[in-house]
C-alpha atoms as a PDB file:
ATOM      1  CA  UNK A   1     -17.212   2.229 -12.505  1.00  0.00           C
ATOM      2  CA  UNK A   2     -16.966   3.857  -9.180  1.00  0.00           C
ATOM      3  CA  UNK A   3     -13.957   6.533  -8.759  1.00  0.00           C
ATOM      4  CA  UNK A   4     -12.780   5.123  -5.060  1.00  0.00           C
ATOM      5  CA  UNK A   5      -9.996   7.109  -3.152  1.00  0.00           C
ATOM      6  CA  UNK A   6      -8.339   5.458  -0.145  1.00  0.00           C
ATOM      7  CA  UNK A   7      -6.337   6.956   2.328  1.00  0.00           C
ATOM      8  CA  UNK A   8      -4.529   5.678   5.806  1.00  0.00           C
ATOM      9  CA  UNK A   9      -1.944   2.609   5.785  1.00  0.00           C
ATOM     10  CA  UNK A  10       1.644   2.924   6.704  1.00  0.00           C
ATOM     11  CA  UNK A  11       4.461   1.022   8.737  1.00  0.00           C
ATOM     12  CA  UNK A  12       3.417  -0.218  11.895  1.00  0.00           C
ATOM     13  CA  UNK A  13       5.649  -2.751  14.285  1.00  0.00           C
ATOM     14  CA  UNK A  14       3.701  -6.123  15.225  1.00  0.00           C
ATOM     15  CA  UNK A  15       0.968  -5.721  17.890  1.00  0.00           C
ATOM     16  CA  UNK A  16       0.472  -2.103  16.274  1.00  0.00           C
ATOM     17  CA  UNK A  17      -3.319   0.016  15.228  1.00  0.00           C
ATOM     18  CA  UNK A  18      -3.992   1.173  11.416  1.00  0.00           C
ATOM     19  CA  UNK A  19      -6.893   2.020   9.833  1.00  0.00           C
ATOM     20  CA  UNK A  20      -7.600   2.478   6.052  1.00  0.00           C
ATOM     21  CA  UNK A  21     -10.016   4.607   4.395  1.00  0.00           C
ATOM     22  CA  UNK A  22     -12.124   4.586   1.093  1.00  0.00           C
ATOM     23  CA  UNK A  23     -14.045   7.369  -0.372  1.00  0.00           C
ATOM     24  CA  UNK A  24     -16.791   7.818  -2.934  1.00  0.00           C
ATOM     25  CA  UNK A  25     -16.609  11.187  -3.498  1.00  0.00           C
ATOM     26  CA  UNK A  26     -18.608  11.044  -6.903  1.00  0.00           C
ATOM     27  CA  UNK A  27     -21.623   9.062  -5.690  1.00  0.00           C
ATOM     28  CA  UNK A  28     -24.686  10.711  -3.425  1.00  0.00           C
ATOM     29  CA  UNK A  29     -24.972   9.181  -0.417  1.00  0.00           C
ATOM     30  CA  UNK A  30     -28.375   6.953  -1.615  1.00  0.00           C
ATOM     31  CA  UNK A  31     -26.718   5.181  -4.127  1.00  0.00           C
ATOM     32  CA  UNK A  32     -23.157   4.647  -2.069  1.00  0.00           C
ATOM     33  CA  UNK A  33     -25.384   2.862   0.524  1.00  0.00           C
ATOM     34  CA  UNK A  34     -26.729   0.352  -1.682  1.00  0.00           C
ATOM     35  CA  UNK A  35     -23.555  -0.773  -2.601  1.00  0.00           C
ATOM     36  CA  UNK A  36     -21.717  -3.876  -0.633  1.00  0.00           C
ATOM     37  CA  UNK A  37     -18.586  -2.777   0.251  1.00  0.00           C
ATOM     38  CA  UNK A  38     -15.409  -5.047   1.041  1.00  0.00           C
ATOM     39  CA  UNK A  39     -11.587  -5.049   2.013  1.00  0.00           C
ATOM     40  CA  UNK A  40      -9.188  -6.939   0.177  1.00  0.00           C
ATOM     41  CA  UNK A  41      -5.093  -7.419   0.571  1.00  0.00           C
ATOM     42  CA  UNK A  42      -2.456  -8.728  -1.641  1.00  0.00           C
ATOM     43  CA  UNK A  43       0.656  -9.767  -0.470  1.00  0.00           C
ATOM     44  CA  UNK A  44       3.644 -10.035  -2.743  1.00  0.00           C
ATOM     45  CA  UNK A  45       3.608 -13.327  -4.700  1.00  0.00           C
ATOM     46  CA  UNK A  46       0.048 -14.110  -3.224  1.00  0.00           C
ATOM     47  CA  UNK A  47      -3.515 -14.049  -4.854  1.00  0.00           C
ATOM     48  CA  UNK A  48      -6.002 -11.324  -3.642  1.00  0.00           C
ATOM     49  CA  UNK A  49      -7.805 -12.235  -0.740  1.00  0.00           C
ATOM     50  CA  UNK A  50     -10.804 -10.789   1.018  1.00  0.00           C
ATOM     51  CA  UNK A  51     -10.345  -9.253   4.663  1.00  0.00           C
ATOM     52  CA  UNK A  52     -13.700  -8.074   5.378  1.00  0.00           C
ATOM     53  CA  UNK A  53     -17.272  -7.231   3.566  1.00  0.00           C
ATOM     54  CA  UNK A  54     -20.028  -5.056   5.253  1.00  0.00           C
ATOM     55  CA  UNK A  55     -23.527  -5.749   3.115  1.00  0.00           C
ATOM     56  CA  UNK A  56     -26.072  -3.258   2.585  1.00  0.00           C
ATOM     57  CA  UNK A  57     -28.083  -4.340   5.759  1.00  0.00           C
ATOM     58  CA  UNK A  58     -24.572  -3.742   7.356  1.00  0.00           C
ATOM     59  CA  UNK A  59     -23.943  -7.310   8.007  1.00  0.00           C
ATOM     60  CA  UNK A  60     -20.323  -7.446   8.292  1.00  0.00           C
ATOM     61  CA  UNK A  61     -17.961 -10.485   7.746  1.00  0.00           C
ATOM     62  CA  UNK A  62     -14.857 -11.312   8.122  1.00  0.00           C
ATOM     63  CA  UNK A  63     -11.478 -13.256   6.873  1.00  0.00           C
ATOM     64  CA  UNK A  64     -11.004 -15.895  10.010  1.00  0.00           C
ATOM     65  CA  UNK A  65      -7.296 -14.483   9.830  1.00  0.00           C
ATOM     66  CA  UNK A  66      -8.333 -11.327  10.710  1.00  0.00           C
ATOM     67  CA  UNK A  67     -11.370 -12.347  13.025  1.00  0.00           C
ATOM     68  CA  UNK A  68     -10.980 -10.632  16.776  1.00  0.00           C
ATOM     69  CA  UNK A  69      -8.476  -8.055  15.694  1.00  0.00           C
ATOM     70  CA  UNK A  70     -10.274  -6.005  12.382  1.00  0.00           C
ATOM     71  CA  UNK A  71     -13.252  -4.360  12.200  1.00  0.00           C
ATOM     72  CA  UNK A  72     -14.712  -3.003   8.949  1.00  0.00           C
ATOM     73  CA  UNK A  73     -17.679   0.074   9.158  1.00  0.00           C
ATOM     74  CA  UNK A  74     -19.144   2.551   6.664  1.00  0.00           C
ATOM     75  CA  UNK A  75     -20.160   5.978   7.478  1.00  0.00           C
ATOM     76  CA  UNK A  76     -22.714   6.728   4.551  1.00  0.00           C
ATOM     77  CA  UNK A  77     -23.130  10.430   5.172  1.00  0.00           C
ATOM     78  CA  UNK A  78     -19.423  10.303   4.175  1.00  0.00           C
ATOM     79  CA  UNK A  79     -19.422   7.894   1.286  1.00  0.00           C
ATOM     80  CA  UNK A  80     -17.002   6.263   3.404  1.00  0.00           C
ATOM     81  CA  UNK A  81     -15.705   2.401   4.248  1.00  0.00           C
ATOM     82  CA  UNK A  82     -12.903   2.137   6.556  1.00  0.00           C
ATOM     83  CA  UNK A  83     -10.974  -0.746   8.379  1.00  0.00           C
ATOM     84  CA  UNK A  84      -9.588  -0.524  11.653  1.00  0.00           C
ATOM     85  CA  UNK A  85      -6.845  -3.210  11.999  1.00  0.00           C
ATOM     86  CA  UNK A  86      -5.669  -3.746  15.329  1.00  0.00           C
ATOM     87  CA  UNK A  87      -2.996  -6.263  16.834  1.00  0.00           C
ATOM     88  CA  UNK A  88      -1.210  -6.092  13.580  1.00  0.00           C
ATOM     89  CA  UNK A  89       0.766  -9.327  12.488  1.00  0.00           C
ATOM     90  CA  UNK A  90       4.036  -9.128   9.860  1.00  0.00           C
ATOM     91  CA  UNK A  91       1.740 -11.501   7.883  1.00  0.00           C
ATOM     92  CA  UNK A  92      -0.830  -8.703   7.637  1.00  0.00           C
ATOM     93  CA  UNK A  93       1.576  -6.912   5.479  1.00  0.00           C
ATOM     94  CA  UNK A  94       0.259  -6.225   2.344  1.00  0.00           C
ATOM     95  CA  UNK A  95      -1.357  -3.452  -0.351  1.00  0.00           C
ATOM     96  CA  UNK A  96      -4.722  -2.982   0.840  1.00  0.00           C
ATOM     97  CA  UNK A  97      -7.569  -2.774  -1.367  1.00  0.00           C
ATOM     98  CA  UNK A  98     -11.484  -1.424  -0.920  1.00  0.00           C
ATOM     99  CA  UNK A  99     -14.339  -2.758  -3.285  1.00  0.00           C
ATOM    100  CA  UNK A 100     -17.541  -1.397  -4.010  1.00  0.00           C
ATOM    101  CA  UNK A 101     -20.103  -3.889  -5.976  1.00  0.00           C
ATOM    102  CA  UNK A 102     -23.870  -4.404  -7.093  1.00  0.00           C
ATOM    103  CA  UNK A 103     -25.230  -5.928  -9.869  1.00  0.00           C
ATOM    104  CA  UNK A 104     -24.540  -3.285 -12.308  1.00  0.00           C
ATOM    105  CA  UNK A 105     -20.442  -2.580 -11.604  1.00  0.00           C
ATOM    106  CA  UNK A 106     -17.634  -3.764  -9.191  1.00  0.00           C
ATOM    107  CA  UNK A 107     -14.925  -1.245  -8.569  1.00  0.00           C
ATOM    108  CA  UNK A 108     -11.736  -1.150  -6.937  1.00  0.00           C
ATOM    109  CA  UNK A 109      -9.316   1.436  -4.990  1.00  0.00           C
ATOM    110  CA  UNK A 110      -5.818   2.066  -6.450  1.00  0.00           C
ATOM    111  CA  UNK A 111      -4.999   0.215  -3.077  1.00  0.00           C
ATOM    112  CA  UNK A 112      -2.444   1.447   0.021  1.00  0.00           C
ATOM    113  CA  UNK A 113       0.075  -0.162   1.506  1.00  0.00           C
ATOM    114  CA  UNK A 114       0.448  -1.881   5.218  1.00  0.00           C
ATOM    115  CA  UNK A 115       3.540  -3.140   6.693  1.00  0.00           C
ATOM    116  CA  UNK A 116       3.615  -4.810   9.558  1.00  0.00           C
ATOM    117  CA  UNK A 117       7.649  -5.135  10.810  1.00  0.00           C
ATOM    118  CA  UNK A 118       8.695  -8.001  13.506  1.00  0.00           C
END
């Protein structure tokens, strides 16, 4: 398992930025860049769902929810994945999760909150 540490979040009124963070700090920068990395949220009462997922070739892809107004990147000198959420929604609220996967593991952050008020 990979030790993931996210940052950002918050409260935000609709139509609001945020951006969330997630850090590798264990990992060298070689092996974080082989991973695929993702975004998740769950909402109370609601299943885990995926936002976003940028692939090794940095192909990124995206929830149609979130299409237009998210956009996930990875900074590998860093060891870092981060989402910038823009034109926030109250249905965006949620706790916020990164993911870090290959073959061999598939690890999660302790996740951060995002609320979105109307």
């Amino acid at each position: 398992q990979v030790t993931l540490v996210e940052s950002g979040g918050g409260s935000v009124q609709a139509g609001g930025t945020l951006k969330v963070s997630c850090k590798a700090p264990r990992l060298i920068t070689s092996t974080f860049r082989m991973y695929e990395k993702a975004w998740y949220r769950q909402a109370p009462g609601k299943q885990r769902e995926l936002v976003a997922a940028i692939s090794r070739d940095d192909e990124a892809r995206y929830a149609d929810f979130v299409k237009g107004r998210f956009s996930i990147s990875r900074d590998n000198s860093r060891k870092t994945v981060s989402l910038q959420m823009n034109g926030l929604k109250p249905e965006d609220t949620a706790v916020y999760y990164c993911n870090l996967r290959n073959q061999d593991s598939d690890s999660w952050g302790q996740g951060t909150q995002v609320t979105v008020s109307s």
